[in-house]
C-alpha atoms as a PDB file:
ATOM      1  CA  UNK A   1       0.000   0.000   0.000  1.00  0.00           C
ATOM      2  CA  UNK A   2       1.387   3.540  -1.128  1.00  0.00           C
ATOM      3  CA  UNK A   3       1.128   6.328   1.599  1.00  0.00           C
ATOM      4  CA  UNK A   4       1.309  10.004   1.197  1.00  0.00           C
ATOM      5  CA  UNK A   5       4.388  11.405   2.376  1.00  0.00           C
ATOM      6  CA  UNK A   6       3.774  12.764   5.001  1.00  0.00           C
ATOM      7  CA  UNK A   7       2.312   9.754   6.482  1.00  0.00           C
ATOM      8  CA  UNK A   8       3.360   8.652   9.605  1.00  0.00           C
ATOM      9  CA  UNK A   9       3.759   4.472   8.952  1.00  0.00           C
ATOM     10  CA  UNK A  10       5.633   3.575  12.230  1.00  0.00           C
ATOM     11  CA  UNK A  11       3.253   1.069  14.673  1.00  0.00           C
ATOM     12  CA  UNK A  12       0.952   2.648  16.255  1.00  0.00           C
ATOM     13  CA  UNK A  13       0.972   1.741  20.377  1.00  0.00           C
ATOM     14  CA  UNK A  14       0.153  -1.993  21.266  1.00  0.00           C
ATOM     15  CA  UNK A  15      -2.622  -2.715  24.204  1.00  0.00           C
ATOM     16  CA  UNK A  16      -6.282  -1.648  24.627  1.00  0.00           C
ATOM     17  CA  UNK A  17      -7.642  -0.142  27.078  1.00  0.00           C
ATOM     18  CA  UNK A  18     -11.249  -0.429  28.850  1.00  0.00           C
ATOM     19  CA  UNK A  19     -12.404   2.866  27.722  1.00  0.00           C
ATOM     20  CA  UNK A  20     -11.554   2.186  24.097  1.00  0.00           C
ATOM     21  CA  UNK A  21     -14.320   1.348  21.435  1.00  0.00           C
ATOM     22  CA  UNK A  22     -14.376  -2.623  21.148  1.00  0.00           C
ATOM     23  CA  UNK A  23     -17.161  -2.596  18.938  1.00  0.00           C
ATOM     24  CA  UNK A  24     -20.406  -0.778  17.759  1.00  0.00           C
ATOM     25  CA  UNK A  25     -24.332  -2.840  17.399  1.00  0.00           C
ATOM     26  CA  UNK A  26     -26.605  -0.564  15.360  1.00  0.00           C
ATOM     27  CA  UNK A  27     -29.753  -1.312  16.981  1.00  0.00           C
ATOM     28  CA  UNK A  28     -33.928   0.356  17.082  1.00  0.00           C
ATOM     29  CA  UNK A  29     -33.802  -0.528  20.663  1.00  0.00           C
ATOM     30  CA  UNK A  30     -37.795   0.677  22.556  1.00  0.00           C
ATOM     31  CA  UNK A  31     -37.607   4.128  19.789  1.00  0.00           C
ATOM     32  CA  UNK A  32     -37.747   2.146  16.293  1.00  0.00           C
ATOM     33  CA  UNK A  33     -34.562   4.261  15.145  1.00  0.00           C
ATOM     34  CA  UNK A  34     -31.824   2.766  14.222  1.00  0.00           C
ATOM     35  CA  UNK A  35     -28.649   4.295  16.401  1.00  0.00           C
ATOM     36  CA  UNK A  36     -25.165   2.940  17.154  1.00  0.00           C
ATOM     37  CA  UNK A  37     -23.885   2.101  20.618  1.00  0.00           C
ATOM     38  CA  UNK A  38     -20.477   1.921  21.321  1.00  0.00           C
ATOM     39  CA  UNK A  39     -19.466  -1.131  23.531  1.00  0.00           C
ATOM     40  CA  UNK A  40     -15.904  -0.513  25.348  1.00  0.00           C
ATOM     41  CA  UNK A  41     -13.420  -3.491  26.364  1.00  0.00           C
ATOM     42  CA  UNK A  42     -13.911  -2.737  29.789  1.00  0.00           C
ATOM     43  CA  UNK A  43     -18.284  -3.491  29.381  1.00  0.00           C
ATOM     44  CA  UNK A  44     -16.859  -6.518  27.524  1.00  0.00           C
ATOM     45  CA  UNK A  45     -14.777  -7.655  30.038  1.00  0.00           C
ATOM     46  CA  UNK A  46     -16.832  -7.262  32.308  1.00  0.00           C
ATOM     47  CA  UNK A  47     -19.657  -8.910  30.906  1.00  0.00           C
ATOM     48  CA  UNK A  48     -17.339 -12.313  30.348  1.00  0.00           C
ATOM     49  CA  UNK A  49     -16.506 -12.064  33.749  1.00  0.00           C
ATOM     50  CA  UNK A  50     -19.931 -12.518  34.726  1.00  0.00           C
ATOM     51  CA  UNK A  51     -20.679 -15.371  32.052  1.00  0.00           C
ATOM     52  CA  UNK A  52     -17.212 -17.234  33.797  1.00  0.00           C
ATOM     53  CA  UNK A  53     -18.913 -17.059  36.720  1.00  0.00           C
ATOM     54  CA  UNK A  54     -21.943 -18.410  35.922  1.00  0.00           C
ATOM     55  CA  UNK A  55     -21.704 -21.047  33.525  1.00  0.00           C
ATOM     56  CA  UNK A  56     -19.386 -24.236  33.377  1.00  0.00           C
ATOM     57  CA  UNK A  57     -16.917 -24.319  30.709  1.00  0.00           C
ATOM     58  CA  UNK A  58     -14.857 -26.790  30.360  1.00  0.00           C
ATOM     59  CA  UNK A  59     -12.213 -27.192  27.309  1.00  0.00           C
ATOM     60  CA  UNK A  60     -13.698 -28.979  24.443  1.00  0.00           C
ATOM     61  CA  UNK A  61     -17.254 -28.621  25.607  1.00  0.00           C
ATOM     62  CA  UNK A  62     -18.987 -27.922  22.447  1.00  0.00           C
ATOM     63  CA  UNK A  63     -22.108 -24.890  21.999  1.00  0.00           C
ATOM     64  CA  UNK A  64     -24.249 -24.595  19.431  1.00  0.00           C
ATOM     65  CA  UNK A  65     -24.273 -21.080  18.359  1.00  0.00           C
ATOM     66  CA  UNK A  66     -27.565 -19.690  16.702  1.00  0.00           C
ATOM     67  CA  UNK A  67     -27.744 -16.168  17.182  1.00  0.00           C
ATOM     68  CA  UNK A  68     -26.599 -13.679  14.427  1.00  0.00           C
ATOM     69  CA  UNK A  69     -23.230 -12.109  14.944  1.00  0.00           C
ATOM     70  CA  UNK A  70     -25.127  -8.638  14.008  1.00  0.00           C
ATOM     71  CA  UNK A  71     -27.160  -9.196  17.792  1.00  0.00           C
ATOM     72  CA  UNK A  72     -25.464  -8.166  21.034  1.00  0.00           C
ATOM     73  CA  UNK A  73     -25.146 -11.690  22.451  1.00  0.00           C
ATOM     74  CA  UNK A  74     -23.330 -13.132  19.812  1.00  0.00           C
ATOM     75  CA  UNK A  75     -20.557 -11.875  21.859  1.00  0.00           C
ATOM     76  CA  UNK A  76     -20.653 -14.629  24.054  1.00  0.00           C
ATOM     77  CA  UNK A  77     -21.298 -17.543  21.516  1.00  0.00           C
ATOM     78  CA  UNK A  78     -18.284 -16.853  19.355  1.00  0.00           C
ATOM     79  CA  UNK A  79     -15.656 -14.946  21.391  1.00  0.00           C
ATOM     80  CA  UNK A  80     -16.359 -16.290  25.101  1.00  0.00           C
ATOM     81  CA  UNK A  81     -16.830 -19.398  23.784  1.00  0.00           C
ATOM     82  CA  UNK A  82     -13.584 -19.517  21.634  1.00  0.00           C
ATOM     83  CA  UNK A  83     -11.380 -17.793  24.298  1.00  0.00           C
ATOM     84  CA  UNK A  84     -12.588 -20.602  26.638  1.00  0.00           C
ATOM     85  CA  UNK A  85     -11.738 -23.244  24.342  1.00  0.00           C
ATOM     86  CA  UNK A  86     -14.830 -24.488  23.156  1.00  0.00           C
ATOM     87  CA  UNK A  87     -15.874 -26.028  20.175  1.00  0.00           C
ATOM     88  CA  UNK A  88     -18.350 -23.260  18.674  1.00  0.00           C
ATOM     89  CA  UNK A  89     -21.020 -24.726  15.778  1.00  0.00           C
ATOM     90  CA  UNK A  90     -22.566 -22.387  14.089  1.00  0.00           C
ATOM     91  CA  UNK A  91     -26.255 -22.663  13.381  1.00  0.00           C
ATOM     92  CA  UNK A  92     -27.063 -23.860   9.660  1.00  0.00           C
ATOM     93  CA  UNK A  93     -30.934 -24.765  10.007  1.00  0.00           C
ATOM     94  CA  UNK A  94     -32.654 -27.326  10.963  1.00  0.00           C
ATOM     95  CA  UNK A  95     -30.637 -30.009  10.269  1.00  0.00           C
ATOM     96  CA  UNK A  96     -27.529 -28.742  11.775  1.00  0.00           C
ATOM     97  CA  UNK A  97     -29.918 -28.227  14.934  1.00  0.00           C
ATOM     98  CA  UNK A  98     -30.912 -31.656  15.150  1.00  0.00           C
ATOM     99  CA  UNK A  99     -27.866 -32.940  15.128  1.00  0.00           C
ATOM    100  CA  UNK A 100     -26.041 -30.425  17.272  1.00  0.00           C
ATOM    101  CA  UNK A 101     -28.960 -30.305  20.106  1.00  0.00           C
ATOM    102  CA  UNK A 102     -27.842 -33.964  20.599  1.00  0.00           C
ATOM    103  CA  UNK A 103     -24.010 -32.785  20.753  1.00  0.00           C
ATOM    104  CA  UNK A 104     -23.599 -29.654  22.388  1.00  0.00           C
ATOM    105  CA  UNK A 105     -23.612 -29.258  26.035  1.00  0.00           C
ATOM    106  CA  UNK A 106     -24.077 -25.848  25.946  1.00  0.00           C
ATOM    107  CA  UNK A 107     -26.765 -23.892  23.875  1.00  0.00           C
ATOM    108  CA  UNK A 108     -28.276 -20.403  23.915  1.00  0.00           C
ATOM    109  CA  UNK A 109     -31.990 -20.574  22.473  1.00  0.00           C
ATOM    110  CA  UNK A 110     -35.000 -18.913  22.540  1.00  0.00           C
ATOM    111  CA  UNK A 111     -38.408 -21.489  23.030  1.00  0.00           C
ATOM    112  CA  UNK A 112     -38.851 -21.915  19.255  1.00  0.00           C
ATOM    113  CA  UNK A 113     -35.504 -23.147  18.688  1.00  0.00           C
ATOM    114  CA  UNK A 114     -35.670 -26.166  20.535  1.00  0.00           C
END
């Protein structure tokens, strides 16, 4: 990639902290307008502190994941679960549900899902 100039190309500094941006989740929330909100690393850490606390998770325990990554708890099915070591399967339909409900240990589902 070709830079201007007067571009400054040395590393920028290494480390996050917990007021920096970790993500953003457009959402309608109770108004029906669609607005951003900013989640730091500090609300996520805090949040997978809570989720360590409260449910087992062994390494290799598998969970089926079936929320879309583009809703707030997706959070927890694909980077909680992967930094704990699970085995994460995404959710492919029925099929893949079926099979996985038998498998997983673990799963995060609304009534209709099951």
């Amino acid at each position: 990639m070709d830079f201007p100039d007067d571009h400054n190309t040395d590393n920028v500094p290494q480390g996050a902290a917990h007021r920096h941006l970790a993500y953003v989740i457009y959402t309608s929330g109770s108004t029906g307008k669609p607005k951003g909100v900013m989640v730091g690393h500090g609300n996520v850490l805090n949040f997978i502190a809570g989720m360590d606390a409260r449910i087992p998770h062994d390494t290799g325990c598998t969970w089926l994941s079936v929320t879309s990554p583009s809703f707030d708890i997706s959070v927890l099915e694909l980077f909680w679960t992967l930094s704990r070591g699970f085995k994460v399967v995404l959710y492919a339909g029925d099929e893949a549900r079926r099979i996985e409900n038998r498998k997983s240990k673990i799963r995060q589902l609304i009534p209709s899902q099951l």
